[in-house]
N, C-alpha and C. Protein backbone atom coordinates (compact mmCIF):
# COMPACT_ATOMS: atom_id res chain seq x y z
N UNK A 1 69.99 116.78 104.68
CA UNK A 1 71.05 115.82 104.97
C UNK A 1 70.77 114.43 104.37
N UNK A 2 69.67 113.90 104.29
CA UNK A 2 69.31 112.69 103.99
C UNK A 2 69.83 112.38 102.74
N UNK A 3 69.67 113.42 102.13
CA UNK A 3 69.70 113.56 100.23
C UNK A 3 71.13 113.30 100.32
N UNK A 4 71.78 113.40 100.95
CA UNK A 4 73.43 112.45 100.75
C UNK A 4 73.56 111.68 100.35
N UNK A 5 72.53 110.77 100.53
CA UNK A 5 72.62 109.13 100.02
C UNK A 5 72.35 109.04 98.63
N UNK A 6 71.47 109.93 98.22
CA UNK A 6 71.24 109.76 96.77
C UNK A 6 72.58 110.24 95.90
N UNK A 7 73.53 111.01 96.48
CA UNK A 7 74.40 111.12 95.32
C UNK A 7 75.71 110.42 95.48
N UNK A 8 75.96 110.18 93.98
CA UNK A 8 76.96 109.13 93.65
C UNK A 8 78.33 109.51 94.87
N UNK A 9 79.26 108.23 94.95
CA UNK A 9 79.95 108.33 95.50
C UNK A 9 81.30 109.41 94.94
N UNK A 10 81.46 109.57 93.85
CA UNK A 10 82.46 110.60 93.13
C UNK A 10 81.77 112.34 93.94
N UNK A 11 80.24 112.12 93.76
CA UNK A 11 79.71 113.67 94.21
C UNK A 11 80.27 113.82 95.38
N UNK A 12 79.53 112.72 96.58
CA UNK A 12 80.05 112.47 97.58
C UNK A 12 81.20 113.38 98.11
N UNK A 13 82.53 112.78 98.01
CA UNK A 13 84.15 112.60 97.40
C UNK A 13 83.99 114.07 97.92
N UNK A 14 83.75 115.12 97.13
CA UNK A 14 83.84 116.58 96.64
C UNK A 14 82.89 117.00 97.63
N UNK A 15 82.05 116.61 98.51
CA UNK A 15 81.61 117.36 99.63
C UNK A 15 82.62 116.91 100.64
N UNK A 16 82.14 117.45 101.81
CA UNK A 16 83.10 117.33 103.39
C UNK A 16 82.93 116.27 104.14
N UNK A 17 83.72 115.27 103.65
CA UNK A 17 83.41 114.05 104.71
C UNK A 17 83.38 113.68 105.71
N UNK A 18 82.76 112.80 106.70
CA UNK A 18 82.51 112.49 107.48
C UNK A 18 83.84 112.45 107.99
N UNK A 19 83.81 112.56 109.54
CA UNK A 19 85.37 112.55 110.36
C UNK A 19 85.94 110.73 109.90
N UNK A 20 85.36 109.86 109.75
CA UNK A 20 85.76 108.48 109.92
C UNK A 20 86.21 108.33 108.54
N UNK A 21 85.77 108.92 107.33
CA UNK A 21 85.51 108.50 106.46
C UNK A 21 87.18 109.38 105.81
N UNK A 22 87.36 110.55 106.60
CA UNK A 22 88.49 111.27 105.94
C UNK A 22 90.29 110.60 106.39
N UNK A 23 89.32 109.87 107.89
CA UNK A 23 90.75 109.40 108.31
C UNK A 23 91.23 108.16 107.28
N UNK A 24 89.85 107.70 106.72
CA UNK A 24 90.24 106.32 106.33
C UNK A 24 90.95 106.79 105.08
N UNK A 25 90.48 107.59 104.48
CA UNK A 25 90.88 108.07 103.30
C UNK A 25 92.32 108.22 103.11
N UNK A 26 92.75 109.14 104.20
CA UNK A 26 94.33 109.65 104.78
C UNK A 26 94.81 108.55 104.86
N UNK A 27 94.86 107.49 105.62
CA UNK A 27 95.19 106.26 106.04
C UNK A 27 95.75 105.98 104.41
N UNK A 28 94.68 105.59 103.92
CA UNK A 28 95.17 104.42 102.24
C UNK A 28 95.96 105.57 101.64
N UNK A 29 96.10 106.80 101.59
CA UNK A 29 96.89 107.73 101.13
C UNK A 29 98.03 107.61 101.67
N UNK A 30 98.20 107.78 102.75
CA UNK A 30 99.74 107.65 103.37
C UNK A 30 100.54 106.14 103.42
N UNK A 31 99.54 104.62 102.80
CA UNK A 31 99.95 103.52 103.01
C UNK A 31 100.03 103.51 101.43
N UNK A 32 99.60 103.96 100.39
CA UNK A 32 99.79 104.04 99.19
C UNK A 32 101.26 104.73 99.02
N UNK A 33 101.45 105.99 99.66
CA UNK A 33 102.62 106.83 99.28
C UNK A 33 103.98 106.25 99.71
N UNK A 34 103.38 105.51 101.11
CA UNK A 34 104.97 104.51 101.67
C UNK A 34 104.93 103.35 100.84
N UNK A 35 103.99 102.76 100.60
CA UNK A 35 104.58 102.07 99.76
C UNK A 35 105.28 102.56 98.25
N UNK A 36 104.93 103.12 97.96
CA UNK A 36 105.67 103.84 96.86
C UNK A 36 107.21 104.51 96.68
N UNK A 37 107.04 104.86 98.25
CA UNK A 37 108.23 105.37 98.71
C UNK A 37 109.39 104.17 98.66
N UNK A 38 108.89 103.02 99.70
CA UNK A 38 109.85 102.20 99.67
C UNK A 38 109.94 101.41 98.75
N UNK A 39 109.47 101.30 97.25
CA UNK A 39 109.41 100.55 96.06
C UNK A 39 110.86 101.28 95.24
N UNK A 40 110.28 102.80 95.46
CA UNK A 40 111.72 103.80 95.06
C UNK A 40 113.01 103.86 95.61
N UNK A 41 113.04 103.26 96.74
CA UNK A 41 114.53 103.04 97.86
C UNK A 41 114.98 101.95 97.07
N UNK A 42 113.83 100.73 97.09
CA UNK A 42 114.74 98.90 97.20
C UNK A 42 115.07 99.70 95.66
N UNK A 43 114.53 100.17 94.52
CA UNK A 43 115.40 100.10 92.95
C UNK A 43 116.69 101.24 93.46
N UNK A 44 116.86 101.93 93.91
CA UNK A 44 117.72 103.18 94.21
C UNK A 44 119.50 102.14 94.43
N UNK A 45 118.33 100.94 95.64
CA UNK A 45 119.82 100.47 96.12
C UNK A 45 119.73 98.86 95.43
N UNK A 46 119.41 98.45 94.63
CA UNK A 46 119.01 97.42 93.67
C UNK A 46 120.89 97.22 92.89
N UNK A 47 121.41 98.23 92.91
CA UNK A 47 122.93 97.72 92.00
C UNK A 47 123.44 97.34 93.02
C-alpha cells in the first residue's frame, strides 16, 4: 500500500480511488458538465 505514493498522479488516476477522492472527482465532473450545459442554453436562447 505504501508504494502508492511513489506513483505519478496519472498512474494513480487508473487505480481505485480513495472514497473522498472519487467524490471530489464526480463533484468537478458534474460542475464542469452544468456548466457546460448552461453555456449551451444562454447561446440556444441568445436570438
Amino acid at each position: 500500500m505504501p508504494k502508492l505514493a511513489v506513483f505519478t498522479k496519472r498512474q494513480r488516476s487508473s487505480l481505485r480511488m480513495t472514497e473522498t477522492e472519487s467524490i471530489q472527482e464526480k463533484a468537478r465532473f458534474i460542475a464542469m458538465a452544468a456548466t457546460v450545459w448552461a453555456v449551451d442554453r444562454s447561446h440556444l436562447y441568445d436570438d
